[in-house]
PDB file of N, CA and C in Angstrom:
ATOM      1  N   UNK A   1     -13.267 -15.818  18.912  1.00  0.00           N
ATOM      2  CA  UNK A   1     -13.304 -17.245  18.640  1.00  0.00           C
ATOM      3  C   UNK A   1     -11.943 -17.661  18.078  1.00  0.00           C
ATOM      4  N   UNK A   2     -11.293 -18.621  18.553  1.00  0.00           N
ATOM      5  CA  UNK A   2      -9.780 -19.103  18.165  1.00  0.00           C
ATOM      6  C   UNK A   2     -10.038 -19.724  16.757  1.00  0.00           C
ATOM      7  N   UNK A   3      -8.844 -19.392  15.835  1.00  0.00           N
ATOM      8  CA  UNK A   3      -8.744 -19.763  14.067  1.00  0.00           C
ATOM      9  C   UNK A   3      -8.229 -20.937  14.412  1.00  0.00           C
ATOM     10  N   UNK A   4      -8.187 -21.640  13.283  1.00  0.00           N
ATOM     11  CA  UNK A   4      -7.429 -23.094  13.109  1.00  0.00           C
ATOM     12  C   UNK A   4      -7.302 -23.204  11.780  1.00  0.00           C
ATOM     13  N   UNK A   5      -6.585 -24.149  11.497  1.00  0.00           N
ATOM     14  CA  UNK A   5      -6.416 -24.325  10.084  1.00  0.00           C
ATOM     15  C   UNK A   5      -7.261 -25.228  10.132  1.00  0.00           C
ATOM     16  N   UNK A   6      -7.717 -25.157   8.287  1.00  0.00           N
ATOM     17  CA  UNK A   6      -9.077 -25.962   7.906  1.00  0.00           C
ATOM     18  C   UNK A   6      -8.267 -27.497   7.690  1.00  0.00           C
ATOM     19  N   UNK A   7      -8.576 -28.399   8.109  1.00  0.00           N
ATOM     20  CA  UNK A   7      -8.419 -29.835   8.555  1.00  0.00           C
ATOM     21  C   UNK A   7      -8.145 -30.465   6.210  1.00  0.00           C
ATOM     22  N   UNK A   8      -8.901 -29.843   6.064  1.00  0.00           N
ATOM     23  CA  UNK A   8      -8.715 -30.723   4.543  1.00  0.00           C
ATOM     24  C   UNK A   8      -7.805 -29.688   3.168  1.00  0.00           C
ATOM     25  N   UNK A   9      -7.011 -29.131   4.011  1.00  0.00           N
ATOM     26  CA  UNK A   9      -6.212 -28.592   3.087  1.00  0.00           C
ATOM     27  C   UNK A   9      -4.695 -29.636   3.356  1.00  0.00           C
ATOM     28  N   UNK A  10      -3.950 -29.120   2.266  1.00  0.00           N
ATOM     29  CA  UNK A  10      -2.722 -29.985   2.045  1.00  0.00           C
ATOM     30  C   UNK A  10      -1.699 -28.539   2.217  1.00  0.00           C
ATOM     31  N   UNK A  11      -0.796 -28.759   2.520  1.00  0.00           N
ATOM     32  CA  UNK A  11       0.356 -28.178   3.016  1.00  0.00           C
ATOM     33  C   UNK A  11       1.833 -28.523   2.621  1.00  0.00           C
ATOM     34  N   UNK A  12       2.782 -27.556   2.173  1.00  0.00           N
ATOM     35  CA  UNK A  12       3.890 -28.071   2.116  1.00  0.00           C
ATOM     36  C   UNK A  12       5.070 -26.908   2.178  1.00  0.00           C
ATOM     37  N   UNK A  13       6.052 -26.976   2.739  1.00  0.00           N
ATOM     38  CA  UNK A  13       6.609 -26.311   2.732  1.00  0.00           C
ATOM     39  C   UNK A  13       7.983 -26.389   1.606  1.00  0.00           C
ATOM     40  N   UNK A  14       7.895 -24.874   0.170  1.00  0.00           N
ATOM     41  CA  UNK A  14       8.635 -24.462  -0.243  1.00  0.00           C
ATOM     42  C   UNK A  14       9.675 -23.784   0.068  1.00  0.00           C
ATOM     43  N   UNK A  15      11.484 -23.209  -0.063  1.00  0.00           N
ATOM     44  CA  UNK A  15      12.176 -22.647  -0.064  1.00  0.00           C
ATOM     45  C   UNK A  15      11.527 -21.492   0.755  1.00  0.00           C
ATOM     46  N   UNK A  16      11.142 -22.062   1.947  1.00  0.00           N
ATOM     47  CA  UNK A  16      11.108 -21.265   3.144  1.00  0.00           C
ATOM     48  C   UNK A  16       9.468 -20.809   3.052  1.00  0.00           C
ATOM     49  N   UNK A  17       8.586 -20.859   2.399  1.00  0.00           N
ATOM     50  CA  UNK A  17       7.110 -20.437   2.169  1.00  0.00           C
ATOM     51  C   UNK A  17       6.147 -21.345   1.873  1.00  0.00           C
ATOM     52  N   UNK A  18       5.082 -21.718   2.782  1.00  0.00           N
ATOM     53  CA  UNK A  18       3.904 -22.455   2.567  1.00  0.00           C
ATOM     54  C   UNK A  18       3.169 -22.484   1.297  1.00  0.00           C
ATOM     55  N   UNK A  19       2.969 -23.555   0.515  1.00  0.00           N
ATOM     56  CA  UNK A  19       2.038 -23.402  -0.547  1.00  0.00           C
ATOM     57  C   UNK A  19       1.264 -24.748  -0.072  1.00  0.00           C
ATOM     58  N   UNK A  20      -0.124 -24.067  -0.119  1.00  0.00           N
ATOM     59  CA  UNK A  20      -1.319 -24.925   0.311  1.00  0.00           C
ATOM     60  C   UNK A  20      -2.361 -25.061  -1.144  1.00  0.00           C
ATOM     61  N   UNK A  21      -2.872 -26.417  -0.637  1.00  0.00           N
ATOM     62  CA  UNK A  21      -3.884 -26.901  -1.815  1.00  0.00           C
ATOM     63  C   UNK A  21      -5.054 -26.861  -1.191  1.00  0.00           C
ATOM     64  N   UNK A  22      -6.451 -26.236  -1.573  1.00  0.00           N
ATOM     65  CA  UNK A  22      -7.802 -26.111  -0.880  1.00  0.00           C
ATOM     66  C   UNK A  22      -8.778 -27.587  -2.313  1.00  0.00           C
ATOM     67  N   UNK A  23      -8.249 -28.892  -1.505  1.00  0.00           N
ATOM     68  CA  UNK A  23      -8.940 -29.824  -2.339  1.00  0.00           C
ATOM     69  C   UNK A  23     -10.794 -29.733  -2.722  1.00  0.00           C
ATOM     70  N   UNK A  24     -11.311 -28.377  -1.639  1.00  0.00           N
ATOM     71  CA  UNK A  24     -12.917 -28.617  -2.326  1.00  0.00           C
ATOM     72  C   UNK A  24     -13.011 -27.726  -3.229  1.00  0.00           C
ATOM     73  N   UNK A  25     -12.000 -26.858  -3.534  1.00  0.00           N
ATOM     74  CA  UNK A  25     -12.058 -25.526  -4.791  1.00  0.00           C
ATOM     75  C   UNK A  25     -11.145 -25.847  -5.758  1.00  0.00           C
ATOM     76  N   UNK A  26     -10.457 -26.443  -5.562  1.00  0.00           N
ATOM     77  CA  UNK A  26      -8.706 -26.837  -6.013  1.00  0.00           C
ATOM     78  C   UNK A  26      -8.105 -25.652  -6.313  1.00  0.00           C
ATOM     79  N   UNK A  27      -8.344 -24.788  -4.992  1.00  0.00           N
ATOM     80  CA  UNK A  27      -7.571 -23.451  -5.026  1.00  0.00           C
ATOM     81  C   UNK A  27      -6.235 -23.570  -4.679  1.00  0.00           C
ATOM     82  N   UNK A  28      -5.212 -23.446  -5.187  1.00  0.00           N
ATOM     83  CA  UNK A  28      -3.848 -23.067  -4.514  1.00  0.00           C
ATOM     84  C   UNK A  28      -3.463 -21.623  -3.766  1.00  0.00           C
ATOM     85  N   UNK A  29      -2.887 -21.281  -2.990  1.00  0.00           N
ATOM     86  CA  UNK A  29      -2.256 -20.163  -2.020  1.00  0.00           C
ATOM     87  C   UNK A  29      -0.760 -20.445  -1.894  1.00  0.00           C
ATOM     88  N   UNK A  30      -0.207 -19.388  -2.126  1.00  0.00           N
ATOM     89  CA  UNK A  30       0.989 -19.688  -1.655  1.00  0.00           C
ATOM     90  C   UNK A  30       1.923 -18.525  -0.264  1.00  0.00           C
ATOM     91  N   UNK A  31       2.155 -19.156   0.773  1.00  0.00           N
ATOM     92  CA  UNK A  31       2.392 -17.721   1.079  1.00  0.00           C
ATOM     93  C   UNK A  31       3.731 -17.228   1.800  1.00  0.00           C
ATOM     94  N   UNK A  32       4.041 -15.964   1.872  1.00  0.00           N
ATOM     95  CA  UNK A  32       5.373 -15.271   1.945  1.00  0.00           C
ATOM     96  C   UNK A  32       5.181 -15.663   3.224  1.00  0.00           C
ATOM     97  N   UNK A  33       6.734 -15.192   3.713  1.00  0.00           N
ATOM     98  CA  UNK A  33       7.182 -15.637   4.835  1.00  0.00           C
ATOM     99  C   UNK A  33       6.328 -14.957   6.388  1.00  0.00           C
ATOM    100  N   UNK A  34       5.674 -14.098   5.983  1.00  0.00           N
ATOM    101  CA  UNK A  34       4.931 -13.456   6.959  1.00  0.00           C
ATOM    102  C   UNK A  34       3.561 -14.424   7.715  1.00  0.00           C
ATOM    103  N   UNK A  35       2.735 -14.422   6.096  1.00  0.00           N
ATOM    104  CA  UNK A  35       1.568 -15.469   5.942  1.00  0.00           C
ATOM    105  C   UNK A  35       1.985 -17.377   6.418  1.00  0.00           C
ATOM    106  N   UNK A  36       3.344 -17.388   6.176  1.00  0.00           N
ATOM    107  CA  UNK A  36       3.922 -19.498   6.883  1.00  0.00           C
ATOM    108  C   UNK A  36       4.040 -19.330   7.943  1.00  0.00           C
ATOM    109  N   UNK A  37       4.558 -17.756   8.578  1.00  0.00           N
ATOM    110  CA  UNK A  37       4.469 -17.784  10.252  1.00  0.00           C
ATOM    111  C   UNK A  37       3.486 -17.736  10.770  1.00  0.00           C
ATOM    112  N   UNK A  38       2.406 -17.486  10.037  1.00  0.00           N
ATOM    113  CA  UNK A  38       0.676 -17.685  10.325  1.00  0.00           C
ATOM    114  C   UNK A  38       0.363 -18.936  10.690  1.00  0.00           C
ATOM    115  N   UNK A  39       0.836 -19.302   9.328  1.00  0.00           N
ATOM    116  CA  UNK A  39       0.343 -20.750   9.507  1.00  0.00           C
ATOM    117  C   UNK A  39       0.837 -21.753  10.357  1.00  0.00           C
ATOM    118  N   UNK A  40       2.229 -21.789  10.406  1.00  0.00           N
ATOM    119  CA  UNK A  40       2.612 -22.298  11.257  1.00  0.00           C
ATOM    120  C   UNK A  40       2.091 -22.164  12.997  1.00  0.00           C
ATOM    121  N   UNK A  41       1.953 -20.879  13.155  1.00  0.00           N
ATOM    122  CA  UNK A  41       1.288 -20.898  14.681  1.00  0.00           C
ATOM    123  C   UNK A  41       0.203 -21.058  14.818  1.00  0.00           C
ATOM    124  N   UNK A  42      -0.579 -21.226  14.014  1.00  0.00           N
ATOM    125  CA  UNK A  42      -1.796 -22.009  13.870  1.00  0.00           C
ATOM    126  C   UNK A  42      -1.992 -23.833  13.966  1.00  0.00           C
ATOM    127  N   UNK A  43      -1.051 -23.965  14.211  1.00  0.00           N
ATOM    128  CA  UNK A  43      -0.659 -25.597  14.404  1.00  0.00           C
ATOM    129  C   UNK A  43      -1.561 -26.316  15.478  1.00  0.00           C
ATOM    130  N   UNK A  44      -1.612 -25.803  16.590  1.00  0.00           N
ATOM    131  CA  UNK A  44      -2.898 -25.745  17.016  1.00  0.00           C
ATOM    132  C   UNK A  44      -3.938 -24.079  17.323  1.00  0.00           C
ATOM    133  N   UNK A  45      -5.003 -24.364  17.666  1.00  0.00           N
ATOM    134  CA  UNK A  45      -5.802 -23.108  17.617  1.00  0.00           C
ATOM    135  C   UNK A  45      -5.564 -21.973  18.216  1.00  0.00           C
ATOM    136  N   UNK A  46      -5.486 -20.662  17.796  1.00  0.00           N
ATOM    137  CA  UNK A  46      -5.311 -19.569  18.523  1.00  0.00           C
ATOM    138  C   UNK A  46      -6.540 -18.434  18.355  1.00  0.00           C
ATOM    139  N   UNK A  47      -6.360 -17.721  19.239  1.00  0.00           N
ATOM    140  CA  UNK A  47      -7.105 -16.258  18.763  1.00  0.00           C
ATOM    141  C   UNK A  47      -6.431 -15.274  17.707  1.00  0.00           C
ATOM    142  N   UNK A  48      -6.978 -14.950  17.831  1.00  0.00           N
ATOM    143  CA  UNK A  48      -6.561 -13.010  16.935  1.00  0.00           C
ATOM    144  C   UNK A  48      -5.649 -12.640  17.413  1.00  0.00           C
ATOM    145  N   UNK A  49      -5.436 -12.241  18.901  1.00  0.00           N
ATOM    146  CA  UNK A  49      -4.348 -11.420  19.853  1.00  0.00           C
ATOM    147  C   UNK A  49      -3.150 -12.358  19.972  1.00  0.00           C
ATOM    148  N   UNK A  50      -3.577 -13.402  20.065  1.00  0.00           N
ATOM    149  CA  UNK A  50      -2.282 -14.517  19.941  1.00  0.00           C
ATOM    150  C   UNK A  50      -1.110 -14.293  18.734  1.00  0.00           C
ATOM    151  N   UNK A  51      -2.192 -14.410  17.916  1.00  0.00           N
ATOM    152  CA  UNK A  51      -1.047 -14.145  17.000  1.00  0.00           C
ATOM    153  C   UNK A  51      -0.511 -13.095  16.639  1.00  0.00           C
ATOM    154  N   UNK A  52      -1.106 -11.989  16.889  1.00  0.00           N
ATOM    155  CA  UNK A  52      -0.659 -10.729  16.388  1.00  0.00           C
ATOM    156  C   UNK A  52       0.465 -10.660  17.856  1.00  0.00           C
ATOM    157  N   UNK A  53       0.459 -10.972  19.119  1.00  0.00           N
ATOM    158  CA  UNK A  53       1.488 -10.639  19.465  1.00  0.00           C
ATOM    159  C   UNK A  53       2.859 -11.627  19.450  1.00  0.00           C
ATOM    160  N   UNK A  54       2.508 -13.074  18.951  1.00  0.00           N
ATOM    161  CA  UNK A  54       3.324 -13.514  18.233  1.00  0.00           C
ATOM    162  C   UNK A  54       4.346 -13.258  17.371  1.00  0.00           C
ATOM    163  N   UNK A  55       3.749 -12.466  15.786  1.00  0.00           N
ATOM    164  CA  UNK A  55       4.227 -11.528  15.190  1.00  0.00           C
ATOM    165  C   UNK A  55       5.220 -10.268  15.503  1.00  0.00           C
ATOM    166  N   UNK A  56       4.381  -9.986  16.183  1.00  0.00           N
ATOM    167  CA  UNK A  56       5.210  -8.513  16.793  1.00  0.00           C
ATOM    168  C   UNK A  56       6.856  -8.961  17.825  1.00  0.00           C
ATOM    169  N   UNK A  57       6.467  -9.776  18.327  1.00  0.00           N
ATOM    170  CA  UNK A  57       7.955 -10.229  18.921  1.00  0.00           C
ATOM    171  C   UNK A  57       8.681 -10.835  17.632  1.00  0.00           C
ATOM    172  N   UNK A  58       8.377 -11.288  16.753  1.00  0.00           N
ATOM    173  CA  UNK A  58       9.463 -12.101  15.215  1.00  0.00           C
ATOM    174  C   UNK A  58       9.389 -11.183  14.685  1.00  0.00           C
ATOM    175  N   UNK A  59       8.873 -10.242  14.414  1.00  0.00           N
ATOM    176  CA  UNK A  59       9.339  -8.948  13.298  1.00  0.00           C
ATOM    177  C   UNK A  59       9.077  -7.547  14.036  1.00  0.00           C
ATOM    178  N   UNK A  60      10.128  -7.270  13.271  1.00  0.00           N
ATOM    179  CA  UNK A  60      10.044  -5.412  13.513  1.00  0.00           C
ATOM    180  C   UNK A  60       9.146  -5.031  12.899  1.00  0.00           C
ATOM    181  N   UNK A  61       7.697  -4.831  13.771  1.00  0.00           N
ATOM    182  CA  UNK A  61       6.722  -3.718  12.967  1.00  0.00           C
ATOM    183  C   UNK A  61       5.711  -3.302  14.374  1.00  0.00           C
ATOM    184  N   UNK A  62       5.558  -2.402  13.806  1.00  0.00           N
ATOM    185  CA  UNK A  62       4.300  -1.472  14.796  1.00  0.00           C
ATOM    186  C   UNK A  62       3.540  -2.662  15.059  1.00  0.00           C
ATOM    187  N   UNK A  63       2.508  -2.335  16.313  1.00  0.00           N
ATOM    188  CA  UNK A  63       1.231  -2.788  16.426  1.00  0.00           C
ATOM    189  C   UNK A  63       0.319  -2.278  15.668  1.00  0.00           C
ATOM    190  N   UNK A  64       0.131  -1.499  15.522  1.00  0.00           N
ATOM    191  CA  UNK A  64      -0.787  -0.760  14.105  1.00  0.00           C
ATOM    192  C   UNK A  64      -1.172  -1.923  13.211  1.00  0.00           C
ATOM    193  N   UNK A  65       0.517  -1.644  12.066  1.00  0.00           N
ATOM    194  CA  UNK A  65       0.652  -2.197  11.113  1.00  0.00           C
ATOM    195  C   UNK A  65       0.165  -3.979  11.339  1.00  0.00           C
ATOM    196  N   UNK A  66       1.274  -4.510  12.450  1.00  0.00           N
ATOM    197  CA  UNK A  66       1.393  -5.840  12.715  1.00  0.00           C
ATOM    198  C   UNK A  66      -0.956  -6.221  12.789  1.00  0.00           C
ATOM    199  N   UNK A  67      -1.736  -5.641  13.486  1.00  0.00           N
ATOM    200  CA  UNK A  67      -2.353  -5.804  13.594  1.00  0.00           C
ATOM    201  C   UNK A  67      -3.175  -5.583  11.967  1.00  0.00           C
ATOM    202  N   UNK A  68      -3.524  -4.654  11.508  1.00  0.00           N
ATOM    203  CA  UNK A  68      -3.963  -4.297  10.774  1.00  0.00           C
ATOM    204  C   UNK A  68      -3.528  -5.444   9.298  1.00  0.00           C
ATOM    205  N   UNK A  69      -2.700  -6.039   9.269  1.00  0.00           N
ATOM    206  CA  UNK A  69      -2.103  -7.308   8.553  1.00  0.00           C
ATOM    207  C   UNK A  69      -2.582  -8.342   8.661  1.00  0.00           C
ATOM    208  N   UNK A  70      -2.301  -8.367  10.517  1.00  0.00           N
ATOM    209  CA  UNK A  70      -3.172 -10.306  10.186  1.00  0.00           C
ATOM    210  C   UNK A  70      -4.420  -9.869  10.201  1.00  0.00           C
ATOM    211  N   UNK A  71      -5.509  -8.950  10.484  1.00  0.00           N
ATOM    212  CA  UNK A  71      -6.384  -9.166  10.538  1.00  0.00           C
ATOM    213  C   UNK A  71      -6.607  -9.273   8.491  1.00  0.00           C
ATOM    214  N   UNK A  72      -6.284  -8.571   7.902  1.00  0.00           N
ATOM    215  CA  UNK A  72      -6.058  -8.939   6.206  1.00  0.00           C
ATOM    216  C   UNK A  72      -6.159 -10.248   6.201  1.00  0.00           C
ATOM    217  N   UNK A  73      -4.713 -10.784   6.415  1.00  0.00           N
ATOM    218  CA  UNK A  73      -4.414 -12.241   6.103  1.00  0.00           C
ATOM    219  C   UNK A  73      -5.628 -13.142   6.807  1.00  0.00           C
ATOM    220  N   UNK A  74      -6.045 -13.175   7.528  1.00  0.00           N
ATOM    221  CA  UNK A  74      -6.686 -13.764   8.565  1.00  0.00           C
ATOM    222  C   UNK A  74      -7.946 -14.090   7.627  1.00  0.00           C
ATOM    223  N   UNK A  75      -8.775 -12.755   7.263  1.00  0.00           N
ATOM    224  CA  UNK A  75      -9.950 -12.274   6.478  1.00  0.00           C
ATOM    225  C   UNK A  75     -10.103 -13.077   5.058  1.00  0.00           C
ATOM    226  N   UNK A  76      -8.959 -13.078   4.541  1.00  0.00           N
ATOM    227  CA  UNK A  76      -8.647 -13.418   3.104  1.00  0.00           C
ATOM    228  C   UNK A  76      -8.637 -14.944   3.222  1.00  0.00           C
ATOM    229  N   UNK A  77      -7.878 -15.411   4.502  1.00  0.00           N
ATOM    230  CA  UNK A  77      -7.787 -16.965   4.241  1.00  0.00           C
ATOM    231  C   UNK A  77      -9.138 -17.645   5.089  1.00  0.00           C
ATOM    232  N   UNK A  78     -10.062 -17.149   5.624  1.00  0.00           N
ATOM    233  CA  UNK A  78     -11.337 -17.630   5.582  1.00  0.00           C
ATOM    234  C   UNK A  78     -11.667 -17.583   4.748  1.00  0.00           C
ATOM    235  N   UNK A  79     -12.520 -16.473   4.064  1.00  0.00           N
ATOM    236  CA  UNK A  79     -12.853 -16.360   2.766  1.00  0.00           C
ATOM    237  C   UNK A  79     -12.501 -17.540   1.573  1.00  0.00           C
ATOM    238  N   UNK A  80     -11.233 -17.710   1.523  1.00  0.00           N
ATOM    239  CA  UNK A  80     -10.769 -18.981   0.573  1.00  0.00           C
ATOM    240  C   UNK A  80     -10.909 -20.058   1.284  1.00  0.00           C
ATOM    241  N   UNK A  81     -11.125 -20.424   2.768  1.00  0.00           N
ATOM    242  CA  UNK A  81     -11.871 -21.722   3.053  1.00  0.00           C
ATOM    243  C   UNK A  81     -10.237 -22.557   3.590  1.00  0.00           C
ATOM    244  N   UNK A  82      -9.035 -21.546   4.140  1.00  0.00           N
ATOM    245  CA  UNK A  82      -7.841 -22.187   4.251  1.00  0.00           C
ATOM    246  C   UNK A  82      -7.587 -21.838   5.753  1.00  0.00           C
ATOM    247  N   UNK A  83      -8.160 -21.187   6.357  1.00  0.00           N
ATOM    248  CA  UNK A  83      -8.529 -21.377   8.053  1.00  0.00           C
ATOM    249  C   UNK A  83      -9.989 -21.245   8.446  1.00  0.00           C
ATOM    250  N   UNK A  84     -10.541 -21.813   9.852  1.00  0.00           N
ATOM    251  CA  UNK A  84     -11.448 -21.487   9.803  1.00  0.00           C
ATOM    252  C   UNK A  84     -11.527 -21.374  11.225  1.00  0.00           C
ATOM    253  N   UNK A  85     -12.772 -20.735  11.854  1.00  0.00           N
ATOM    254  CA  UNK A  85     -13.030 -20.236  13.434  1.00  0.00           C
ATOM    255  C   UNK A  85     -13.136 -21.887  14.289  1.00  0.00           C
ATOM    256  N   UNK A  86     -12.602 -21.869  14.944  1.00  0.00           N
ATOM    257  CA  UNK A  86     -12.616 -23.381  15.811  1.00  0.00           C
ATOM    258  C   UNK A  86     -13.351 -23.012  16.538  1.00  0.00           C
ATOM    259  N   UNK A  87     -14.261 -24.216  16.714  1.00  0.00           N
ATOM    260  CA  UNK A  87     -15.486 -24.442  18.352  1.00  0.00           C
ATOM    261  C   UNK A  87     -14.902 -24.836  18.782  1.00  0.00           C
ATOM    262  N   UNK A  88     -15.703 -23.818  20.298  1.00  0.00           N
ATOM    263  CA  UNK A  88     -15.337 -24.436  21.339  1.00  0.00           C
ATOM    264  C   UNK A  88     -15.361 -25.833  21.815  1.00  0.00           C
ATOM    265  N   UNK A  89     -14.658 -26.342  22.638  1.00  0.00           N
ATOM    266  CA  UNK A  89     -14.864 -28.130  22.842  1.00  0.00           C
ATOM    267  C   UNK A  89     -15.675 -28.144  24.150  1.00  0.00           C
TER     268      UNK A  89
END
C-alpha cells in the first residue's frame, strides 16, 4: 500500500533537516538528512520499494542496510501519526 504524508502535520524546513509538528499530539520530530529525503519523496504517494530504491541511488549504502532503515523510519513515523498508508483512489 503506497505511504503519504499525513495531510495535518506542519512542516518546515531547518538548516537542511525537516522539523515537523503532529498538531493532534503536539508531537514534534525532527529529522536528519536521511529521514527529509523521506519526506520529501513522499510529496506525493509512494510505496516501500520506491523509496528504498530512491535512497540507494542518493547514498552510498547497501540494499540490506538502505532497506532495513526505511523500513525503521517508515514504522516509527506511522506509529507517531506523521505518514500514513494512502487509499487507493
Amino acid at each position: 500500500m503506497p505511504l503519504s504524508r499525513n495531510p495535518e502535520i506542519c512542516a518546515a524546513e531547518l538548516d537542511g533537516e525537516m522539523c515537523l509538528f503532529n498538531p493532534e499530539n503536539a508531537e514534534y520530530l525532527n529529522l536528519n538528512g536521511t529521514g527529509s529525503s523521506i519526506w520529501n519523496l513522499l510529496d506525493a504517494p509512494a510505496e516501500l520499494e520506491e523509496l528504498i530504491c530512491n535512497l540507494q541511488a542518493r547514498y552510498a549504502v547497501d540494499a540490506e542496510t538502505c532497506r532495513h532503515e526505511t523500513e525503521a523510519f517508515v514504522a516509527e513515523a506511522l506509529k507517531r501519526g506523521m505518514l500514513t498508508e494512502a487509499q487507493p483512489a
